[in-house]
Protein backbone atom coordinates (compact mmCIF):
# COMPACT_ATOMS: atom_id res chain seq x y z
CA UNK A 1 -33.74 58.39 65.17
CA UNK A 2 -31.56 59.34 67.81
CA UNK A 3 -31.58 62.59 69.45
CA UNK A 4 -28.81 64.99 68.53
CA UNK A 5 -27.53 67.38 71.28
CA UNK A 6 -25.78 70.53 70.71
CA UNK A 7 -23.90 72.04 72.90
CA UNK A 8 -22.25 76.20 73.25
CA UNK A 9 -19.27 76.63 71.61
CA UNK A 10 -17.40 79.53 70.17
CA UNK A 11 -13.50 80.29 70.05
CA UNK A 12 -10.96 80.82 72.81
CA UNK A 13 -11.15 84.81 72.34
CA UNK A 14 -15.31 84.66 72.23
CA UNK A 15 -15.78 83.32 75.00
CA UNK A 16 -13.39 85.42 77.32
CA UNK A 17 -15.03 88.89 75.37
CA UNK A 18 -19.19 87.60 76.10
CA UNK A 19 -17.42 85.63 79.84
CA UNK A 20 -21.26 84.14 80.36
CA UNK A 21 -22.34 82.31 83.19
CA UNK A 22 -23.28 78.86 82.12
CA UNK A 23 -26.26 76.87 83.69
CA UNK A 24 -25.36 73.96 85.84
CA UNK A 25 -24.20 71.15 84.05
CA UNK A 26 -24.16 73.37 80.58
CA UNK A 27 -21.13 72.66 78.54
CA UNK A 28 -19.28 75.19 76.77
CA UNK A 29 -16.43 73.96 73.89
CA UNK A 30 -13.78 76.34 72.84
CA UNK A 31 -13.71 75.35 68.91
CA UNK A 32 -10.20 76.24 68.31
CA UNK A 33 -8.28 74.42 71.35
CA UNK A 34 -10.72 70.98 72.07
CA UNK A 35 -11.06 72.47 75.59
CA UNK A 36 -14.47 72.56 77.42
CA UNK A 37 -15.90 73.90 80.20
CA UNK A 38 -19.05 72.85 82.57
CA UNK A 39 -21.00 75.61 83.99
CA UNK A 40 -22.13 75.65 87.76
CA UNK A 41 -24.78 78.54 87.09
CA UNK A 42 -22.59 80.63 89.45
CA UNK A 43 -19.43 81.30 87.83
CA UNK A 44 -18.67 83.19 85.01
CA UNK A 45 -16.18 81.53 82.43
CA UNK A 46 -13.17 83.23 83.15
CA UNK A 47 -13.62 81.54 86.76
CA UNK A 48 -14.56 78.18 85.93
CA UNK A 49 -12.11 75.35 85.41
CA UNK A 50 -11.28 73.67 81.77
CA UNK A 51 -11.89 69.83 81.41
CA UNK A 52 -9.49 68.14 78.89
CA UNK A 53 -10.26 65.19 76.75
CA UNK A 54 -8.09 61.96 77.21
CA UNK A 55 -6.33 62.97 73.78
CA UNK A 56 -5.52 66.21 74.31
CA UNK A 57 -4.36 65.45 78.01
CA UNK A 58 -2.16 62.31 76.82
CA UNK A 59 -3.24 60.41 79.82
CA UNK A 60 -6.05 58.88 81.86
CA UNK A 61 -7.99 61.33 84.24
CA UNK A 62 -7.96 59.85 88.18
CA UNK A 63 -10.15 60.62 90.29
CA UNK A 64 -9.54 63.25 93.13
CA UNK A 65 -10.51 60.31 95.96
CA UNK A 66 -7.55 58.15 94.13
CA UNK A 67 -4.82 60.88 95.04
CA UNK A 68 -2.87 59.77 98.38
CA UNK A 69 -5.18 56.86 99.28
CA UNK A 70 -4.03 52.87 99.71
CA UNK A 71 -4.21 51.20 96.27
CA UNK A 72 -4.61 54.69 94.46
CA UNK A 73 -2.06 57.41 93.17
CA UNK A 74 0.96 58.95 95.52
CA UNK A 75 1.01 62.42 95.21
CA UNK A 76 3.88 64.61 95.42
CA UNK A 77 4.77 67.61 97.69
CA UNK A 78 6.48 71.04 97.64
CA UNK A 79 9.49 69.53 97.39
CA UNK A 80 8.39 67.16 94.89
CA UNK A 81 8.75 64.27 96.74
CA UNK A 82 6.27 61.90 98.25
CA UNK A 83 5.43 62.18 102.33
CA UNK A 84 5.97 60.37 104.41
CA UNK A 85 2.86 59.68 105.27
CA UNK A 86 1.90 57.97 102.38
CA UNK A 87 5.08 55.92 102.57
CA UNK A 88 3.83 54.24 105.84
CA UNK A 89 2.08 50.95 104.75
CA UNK A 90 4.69 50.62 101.63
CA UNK A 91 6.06 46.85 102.15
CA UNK A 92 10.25 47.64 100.89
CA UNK A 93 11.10 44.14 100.68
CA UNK A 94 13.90 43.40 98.38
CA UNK A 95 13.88 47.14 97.95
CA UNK A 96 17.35 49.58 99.41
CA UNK A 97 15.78 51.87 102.53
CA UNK A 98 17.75 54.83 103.40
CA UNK A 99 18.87 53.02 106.25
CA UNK A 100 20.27 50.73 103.99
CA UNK A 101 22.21 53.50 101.84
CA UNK A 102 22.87 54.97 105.36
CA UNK A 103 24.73 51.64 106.22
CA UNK A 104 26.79 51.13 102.84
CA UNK A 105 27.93 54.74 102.85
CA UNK A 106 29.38 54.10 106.33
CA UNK A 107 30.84 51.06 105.22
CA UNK A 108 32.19 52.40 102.25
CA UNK A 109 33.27 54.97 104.87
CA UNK A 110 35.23 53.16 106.76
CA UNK A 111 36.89 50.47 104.19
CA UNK A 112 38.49 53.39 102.78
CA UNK A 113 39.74 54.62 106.07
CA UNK A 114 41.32 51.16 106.87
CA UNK A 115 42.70 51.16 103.22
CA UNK A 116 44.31 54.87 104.00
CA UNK A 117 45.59 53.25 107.21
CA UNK A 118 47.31 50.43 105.45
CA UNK A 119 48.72 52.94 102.74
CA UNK A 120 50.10 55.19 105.23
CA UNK A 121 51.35 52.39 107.42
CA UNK A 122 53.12 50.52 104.18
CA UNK A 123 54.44 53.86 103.21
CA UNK A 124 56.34 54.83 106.79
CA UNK A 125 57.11 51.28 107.02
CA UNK A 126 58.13 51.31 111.18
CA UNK A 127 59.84 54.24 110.69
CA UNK A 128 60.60 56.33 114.16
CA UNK A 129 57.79 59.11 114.97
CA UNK A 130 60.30 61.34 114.60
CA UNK A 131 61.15 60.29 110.60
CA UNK A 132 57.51 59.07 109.94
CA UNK A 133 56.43 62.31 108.16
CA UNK A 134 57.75 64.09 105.39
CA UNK A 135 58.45 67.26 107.21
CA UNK A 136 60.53 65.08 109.71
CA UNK A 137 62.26 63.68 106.90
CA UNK A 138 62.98 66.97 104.94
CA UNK A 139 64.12 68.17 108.25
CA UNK A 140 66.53 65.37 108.81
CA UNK A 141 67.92 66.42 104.94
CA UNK A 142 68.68 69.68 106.46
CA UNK A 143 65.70 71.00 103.94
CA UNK A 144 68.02 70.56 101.39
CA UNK A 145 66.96 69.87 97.86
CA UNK A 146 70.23 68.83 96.38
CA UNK A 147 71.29 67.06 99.14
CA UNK A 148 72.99 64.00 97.28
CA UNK A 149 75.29 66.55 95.19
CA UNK A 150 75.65 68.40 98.86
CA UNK A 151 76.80 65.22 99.90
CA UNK A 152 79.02 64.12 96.95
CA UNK A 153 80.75 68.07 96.98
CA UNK A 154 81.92 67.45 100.48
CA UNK A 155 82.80 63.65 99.98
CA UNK A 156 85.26 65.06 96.97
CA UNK A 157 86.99 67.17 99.28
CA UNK A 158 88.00 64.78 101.53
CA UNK A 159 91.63 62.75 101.71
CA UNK A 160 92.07 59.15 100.99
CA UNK A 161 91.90 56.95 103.74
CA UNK A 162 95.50 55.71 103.16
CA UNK A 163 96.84 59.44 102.54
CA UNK A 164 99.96 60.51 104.79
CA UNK A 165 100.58 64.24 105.93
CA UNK A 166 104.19 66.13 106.77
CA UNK A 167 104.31 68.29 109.30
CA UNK A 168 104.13 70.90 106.99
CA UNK A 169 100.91 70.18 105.68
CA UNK A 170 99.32 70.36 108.97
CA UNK A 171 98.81 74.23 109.67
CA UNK A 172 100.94 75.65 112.23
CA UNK A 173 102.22 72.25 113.71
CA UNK A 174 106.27 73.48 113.30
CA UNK A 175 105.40 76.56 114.37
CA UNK A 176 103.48 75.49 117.39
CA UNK A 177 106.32 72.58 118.54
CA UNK A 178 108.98 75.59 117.87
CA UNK A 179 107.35 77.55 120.30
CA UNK A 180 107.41 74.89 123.04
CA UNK A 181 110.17 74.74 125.95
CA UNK A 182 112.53 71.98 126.35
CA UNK A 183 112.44 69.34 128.58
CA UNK A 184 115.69 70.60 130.92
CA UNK A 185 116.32 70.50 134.21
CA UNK A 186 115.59 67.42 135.69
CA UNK A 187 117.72 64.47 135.27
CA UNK A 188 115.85 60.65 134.35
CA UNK A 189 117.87 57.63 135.56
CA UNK A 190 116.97 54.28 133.84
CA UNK A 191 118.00 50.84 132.14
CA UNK A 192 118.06 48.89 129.05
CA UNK A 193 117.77 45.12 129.07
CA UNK A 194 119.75 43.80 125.63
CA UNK A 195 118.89 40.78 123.85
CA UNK A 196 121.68 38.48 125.86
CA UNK A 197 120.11 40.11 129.00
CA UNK A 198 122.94 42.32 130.24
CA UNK A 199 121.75 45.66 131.44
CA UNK A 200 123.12 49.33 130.56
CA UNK A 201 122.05 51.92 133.00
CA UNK A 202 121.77 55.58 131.67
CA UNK A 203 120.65 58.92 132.77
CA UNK A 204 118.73 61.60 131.03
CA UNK A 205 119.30 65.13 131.60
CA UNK A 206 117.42 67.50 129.27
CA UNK A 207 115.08 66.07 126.04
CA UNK A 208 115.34 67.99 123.21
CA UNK A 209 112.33 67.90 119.92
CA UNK A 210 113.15 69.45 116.68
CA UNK A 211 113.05 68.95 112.86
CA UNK A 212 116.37 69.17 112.38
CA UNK A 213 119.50 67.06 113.61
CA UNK A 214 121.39 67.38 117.13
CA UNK A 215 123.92 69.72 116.94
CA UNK A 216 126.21 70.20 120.04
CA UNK A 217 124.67 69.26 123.77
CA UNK A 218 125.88 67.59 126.96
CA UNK A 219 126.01 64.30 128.61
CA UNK A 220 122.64 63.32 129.16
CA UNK A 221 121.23 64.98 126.86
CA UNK A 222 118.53 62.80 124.64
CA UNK A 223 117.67 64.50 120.90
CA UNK A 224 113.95 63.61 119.78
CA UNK A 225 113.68 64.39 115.88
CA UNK A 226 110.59 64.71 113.90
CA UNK A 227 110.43 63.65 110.32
């Protein structure tokens, strides 16, 4: 028959209350949570570590010697990341390296900086530096939102190309040409050639400009009238 061993046991609550010192290598089970602990014959309960079973714990155990070491289990740091140092003899082949990342993200980098470039340079299209931005340009508008209807008001205020003006229309003109002396004084000696060549010769005294129609004068006096 084979021998049966029994071991200590009592709940969670019991064995924090009696907090014995087990013997080294004595095993003590807490009967309501499947935890157990192994005495050292040193330390009381409430010191000693618990040791799970591989049910309760959900995974295998490892071995303290396994954690960090080649062809074992990486462990983690504060950070929660691995060190370095147990990164050294890790073979990345066919695996992205930061330097790699480091690389693409300056690529990436500077596509889209060439792309911006082209954008930009498409947009301005040659124009002059000083029209190439849109201040320039708004500028140039005479920062003027409405600037087509500015345009169009001032364009429907203007004459025809093919208009004609009196003197009277033009502001001032008959007053201005009233105001002016006459051309007296000196006398102007000249000739006319006709069509059958024969010439008339004829002097000019005083040169008269008005509106309205000679009246009166003296020999050599030319009249200049303005319609």
């Amino acid at each position: 028959m084979a021998t049966r061993m029994q071991q200590r046991r009592g709940t969670a609550s019991q064995w924090t209350i009696a907090d014995p010192v087990l013997a080294a290598g004595e095993i003590g089970v807490e009967s309501d949570t499947a935890k157990f602990k192994i005495g050292d014959g040193v330390n009381t309960w409430s010191n000693l570590d618990y040791f799970e079973t591989s049910t309760q714990a959900g995974a295998t155990f490892i071995e303290d010697s396994e954690k960090g070491a080649n062809d074992g289990v990486a462990t983690l740091d504060g950070t929660g990341n691995v060190p370095a140092a147990q990164l050294s003899n890790v073979d990345f082949t066919g695996y992205a390296t930061e330097a790699y990342a480091d690389q693409a993200e300056t690529d990436a980098v500077t596509s889209a900086n060439s792309y911006t470039d082209t954008a930009i340079g498409n947009l301005i299209d040659s124009a002059p530096t000083t029209l190439d931005t849109l201040n320039e340009l708004a500028a140039a508008l005479g920062d003027d939102a409405n600037f087509a209807s500015t345009v169009t008001n001032s364009l429907a205020n203007k004459s025809d190309v093919g208009h004609t003006h009196a003197i009277s229309d033009v502001t001032s003109l008959q007053s201005s040409l009233d105001a002016k002396a006459d051309l007296s004084g000196a006398t102007f000696t000249g000739r006319v050639t006709a069509s059958d060549s024969t010439e008339a010769r004829f002097s000019v005294r005083n040169i008269y400009i008005s509106t309205s129609d000679p009246s009166g004068g003296t020999d050599g006096d030319v009249w200049l009238k303005y319609e």
